[in-house]
Protein backbone atom coordinates (compact mmCIF):
# COMPACT_ATOMS: atom_id res chain seq x y z
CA UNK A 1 88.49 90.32 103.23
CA UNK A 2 91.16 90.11 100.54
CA UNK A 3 93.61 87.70 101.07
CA UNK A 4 97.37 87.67 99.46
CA UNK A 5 99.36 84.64 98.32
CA UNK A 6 102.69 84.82 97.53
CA UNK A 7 103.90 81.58 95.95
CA UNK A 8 107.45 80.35 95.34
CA UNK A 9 108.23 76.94 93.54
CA UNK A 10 111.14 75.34 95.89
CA UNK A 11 109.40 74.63 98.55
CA UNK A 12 106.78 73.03 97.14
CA UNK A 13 105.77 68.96 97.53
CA UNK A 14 108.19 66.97 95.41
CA UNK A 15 110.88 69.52 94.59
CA UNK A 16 113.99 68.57 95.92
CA UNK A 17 116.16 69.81 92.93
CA UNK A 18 116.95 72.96 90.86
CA UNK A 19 116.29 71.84 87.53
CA UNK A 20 112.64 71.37 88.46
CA UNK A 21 112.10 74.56 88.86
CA UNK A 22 114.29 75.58 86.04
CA UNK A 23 111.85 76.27 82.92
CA UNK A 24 114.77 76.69 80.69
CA UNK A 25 116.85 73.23 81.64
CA UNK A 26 114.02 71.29 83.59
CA UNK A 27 112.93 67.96 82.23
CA UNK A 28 110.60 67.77 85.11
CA UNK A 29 109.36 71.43 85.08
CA UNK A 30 106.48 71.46 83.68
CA UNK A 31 105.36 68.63 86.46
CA UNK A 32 105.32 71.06 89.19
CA UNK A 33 104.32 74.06 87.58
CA UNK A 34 101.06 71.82 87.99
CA UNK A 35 102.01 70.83 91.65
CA UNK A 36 102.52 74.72 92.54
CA UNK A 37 99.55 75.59 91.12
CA UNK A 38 97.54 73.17 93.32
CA UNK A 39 99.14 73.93 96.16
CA UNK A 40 98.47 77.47 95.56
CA UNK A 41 94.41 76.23 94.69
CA UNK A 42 94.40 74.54 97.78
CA UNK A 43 95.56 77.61 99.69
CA UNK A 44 92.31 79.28 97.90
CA UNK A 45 89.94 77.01 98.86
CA UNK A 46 90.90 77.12 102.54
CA UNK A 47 91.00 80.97 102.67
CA UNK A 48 87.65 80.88 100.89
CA UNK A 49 86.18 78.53 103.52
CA UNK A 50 87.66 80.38 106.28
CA UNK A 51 85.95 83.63 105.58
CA UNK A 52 87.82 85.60 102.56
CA UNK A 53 85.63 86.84 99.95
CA UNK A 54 88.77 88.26 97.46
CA UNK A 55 91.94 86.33 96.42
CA UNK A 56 95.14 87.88 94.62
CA UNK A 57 98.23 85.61 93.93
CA UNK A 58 101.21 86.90 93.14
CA UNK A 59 103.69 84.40 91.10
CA UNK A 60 107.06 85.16 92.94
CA UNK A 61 109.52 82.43 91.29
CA UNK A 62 112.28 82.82 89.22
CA UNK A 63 110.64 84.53 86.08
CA UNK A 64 107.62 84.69 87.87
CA UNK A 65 105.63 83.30 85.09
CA UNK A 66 105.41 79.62 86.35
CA UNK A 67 101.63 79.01 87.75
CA UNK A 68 99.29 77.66 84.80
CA UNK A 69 96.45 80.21 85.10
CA UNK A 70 94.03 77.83 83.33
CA UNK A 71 94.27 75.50 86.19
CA UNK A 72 94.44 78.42 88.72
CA UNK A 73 90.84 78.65 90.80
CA UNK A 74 88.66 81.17 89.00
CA UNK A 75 87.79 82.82 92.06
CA UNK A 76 91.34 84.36 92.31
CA UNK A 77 93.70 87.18 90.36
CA UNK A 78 96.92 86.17 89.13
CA UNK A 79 99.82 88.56 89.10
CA UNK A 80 102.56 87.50 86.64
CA UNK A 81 105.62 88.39 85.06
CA UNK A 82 108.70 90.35 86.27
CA UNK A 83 110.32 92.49 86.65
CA UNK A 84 108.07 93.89 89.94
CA UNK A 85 108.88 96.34 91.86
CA UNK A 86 108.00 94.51 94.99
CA UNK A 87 109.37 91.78 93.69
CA UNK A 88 107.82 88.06 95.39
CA UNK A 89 105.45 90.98 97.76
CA UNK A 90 104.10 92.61 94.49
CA UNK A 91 100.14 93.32 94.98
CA UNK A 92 100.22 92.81 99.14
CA UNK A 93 99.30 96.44 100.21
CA UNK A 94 95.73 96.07 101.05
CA UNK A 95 95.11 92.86 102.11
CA UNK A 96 94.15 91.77 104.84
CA UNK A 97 96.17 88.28 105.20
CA UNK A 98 99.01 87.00 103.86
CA UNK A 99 100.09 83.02 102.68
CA UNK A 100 103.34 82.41 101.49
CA UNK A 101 102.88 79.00 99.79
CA UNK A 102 105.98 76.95 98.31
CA UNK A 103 108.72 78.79 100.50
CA UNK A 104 111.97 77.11 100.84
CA UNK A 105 114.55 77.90 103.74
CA UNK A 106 117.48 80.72 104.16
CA UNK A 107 120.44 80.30 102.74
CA UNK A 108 123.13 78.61 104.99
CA UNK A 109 120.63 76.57 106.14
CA UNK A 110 120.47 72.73 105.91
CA UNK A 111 116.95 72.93 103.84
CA UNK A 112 115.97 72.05 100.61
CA UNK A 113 117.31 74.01 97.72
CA UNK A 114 118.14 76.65 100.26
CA UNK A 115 119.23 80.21 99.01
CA UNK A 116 117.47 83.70 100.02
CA UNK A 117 117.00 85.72 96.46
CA UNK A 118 120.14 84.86 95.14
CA UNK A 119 122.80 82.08 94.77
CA UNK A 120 125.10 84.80 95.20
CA UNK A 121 124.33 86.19 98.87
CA UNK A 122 125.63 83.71 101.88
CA UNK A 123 123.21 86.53 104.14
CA UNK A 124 120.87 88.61 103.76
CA UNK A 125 120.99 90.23 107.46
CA UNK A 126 118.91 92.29 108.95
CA UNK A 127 119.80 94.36 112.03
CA UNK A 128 122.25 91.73 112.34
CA UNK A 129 120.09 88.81 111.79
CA UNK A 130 120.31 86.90 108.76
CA UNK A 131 116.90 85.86 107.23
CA UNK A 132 115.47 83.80 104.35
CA UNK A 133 112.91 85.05 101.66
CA UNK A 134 110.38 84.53 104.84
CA UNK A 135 111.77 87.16 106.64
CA UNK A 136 112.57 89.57 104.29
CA UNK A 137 108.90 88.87 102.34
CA UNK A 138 107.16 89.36 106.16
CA UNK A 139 108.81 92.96 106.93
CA UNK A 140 107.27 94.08 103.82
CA UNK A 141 104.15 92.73 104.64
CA UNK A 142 104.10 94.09 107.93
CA UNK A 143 105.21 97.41 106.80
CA UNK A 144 101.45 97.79 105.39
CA UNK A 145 100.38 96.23 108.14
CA UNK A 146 99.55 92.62 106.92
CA UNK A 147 100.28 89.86 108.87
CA UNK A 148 101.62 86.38 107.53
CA UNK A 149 99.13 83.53 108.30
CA UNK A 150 100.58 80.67 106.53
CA UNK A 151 104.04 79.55 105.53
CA UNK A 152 104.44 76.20 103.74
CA UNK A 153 107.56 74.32 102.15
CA UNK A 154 109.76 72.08 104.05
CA UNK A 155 110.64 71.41 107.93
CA UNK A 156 113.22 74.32 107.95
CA UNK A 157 111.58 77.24 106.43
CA UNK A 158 108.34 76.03 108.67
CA UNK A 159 110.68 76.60 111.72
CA UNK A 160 112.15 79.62 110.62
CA UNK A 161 108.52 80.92 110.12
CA UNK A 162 107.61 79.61 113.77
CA UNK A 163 110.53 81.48 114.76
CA UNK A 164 109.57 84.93 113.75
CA UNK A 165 106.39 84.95 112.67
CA UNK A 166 103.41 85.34 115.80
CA UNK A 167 100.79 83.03 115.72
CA UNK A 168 101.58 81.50 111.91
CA UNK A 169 100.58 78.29 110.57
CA UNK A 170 102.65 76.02 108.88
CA UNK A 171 102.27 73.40 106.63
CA UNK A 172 105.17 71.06 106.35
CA UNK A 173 105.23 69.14 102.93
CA UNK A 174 108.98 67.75 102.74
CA UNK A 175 111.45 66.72 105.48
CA UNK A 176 114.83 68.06 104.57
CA UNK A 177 117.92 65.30 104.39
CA UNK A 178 120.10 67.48 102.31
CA UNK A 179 120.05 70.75 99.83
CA UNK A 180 118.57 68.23 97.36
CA UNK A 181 117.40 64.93 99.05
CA UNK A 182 114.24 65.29 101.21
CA UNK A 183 111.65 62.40 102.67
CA UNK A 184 108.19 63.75 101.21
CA UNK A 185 104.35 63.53 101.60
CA UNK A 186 102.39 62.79 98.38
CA UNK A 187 101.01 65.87 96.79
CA UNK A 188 97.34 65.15 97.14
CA UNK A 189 98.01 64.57 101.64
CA UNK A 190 100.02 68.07 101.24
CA UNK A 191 96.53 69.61 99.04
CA UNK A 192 94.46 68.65 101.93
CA UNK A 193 97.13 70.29 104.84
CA UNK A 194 97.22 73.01 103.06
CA UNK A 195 93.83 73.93 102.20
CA UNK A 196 92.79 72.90 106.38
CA UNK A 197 96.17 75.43 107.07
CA UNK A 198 94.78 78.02 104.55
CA UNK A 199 91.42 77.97 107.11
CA UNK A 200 93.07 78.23 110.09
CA UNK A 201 95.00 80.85 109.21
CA UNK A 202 91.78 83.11 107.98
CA UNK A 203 90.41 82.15 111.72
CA UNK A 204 93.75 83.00 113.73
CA UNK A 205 93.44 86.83 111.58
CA UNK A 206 89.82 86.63 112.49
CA UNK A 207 90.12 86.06 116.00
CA UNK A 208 92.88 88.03 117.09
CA UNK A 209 95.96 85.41 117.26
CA UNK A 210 97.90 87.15 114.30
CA UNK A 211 100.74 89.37 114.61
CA UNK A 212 103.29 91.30 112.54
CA UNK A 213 106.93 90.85 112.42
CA UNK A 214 108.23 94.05 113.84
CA UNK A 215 111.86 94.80 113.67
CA UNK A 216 113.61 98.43 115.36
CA UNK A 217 114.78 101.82 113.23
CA UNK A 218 116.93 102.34 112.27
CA UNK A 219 117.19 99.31 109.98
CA UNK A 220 120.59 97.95 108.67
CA UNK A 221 121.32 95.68 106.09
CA UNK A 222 123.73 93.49 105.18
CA UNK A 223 124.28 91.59 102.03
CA UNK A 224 126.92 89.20 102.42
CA UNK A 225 128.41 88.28 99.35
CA UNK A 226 130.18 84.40 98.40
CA UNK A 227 132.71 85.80 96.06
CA UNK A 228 134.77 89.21 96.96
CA UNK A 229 133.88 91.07 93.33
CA UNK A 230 130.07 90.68 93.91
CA UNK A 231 130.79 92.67 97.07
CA UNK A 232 132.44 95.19 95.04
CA UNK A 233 130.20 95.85 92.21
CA UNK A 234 127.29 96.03 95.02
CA UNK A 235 128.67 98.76 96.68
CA UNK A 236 128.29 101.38 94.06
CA UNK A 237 125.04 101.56 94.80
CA UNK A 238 124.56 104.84 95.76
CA UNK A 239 124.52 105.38 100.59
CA UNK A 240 126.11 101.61 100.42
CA UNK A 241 129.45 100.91 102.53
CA UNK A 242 132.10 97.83 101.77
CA UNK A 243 131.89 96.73 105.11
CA UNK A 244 134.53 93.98 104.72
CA UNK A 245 135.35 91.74 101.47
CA UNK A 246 132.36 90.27 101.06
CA UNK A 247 129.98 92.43 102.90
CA UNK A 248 127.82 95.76 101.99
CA UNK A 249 125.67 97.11 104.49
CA UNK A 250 123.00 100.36 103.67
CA UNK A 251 120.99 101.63 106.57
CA UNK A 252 117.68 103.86 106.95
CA UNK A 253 114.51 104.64 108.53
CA UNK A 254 112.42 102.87 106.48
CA UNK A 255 112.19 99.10 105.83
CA UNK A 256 111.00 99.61 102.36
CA UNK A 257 114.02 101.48 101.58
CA UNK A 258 115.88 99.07 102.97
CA UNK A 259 114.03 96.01 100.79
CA UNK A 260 114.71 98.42 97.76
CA UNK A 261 118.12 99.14 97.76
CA UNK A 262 118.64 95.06 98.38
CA UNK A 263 117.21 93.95 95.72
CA UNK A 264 118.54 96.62 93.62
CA UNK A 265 122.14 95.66 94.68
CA UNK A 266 121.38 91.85 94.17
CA UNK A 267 120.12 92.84 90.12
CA UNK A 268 123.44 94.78 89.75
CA UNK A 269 125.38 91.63 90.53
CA UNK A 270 123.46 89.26 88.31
């Protein structure tokens, strides 16, 4: 059984501001490149324990060249680097499970360092729904058929996950007060949830209490911009329609195509 993790850097125990998770202005980055990459070893163990007998972990923030692979549990692959065509789902066809450790909330919401792909986008909506990194990362999972297990990060991306996601566990490491101020659990009690979360979530696939996120064709999206000129330059992507000032919306029959031409409109913007 191979199980996927996909692990982001906001969300993880401690973080409550951007510069650490910044490598190139974060006095305090290197610190939780360590705490990310425990959080993400105590995701392995638990999977391990549960039942998995293959672990590939895909480094989906920023650069995506942030987990120390030294200190990364030898049982595991490590996907690094960027850019990826999947992106922060790079190396999840096949499995049979996935974790998304360190996830923060959507943006709009009141969570910790909350954004979804880009500081630029106010939504990122689906069939009229707007969705964080959680949602978008869970279509593409469930488009090969893998179901999400295991979301962990703070209060508000654990309740989006709840939300949408049948039969996940979350782990909760941080209480959200504000976009940077949060009420947190020491690292080493967040190890331990995590790696008892990991297990469960190898148990819930095991026994049937998994589902996928499942969403209707045809599938619209729509990016909606904070500045006017983002909006613009995004919609000469080729099938995209200015919608309104701030908003481009493509459409098709496939969710892939759909994740595609979004994040290819968010790199045309940067």
């Amino acid at each position: 059984m191979r199980v996927y993790i996909s692990a982001d850097m906001e969300g993880v125990s401690g973080v409550v501001e951007g510069s650490q998770v910044n490598s190139k202005e974060g006095r305090e980055y290197e610190r939780f490149q360590e705490v990310m990459t425990q959080e993400v070893n105590a995701a392995i163990r638990g999977v391990f324990a549960g039942g998995a007998t293959e672990v590939l972990v895909n480094d989906s923030h920023a650069d995506m060249r942030n987990i120390l692979i030294e200190k990364l549990d030898s049982r595991s692959r490590l996907i690094s680097g960027s850019a990826k065509k999947m992106s922060m789902m790079e190396g999840v066809k096949g499995a049979a499970l996935a974790l998304f450790i360190g996830y923060h909330a959507k943006a709009g919401s009141f969570g910790i360092l909350n954004h979804t792909y880009s500081g630029k986008v106010k939504d990122f909506k689906i069939n009229g729904v707007a969705y964080g990194e959680t949602g978008v990362n869970a279509l593409v999972a469930a488009s090969f058929g893998v179901p999400v297990g295991l979301v962990t990060g703070d209060n508000i991306v654990c309740q989006e996950a709840k939300d949408i996601l049948p039969g996940v566990e979350t782990v909760v490491v941080k209480d959200a007060i504000g976009k940077q101020v949060g009420n947190l659990l020491h690292p080493s009690i967040s190890y331990n949830l995590i790696e008892t979360g990991a297990k469960k979530a190898v148990e819930k696939l095991i026994n049937g209490e998994l589902g996928l996120m499942m969403i209707e064709n045809p599938v619209e999206l729509e990016l909606v911009f904070n500045q006017t000129g983002l909006a613009e330059k995004a919609s000469v992507f080729p099938g995209s329609v200015l919608v309104d000032a701030y908003t481009v919306s493509w459409r098709s029959d496939n969710y892939l195509d759909v994740f595609f031409a979004g994040l290819s409109m968010l790199d045309m913007v940067h």
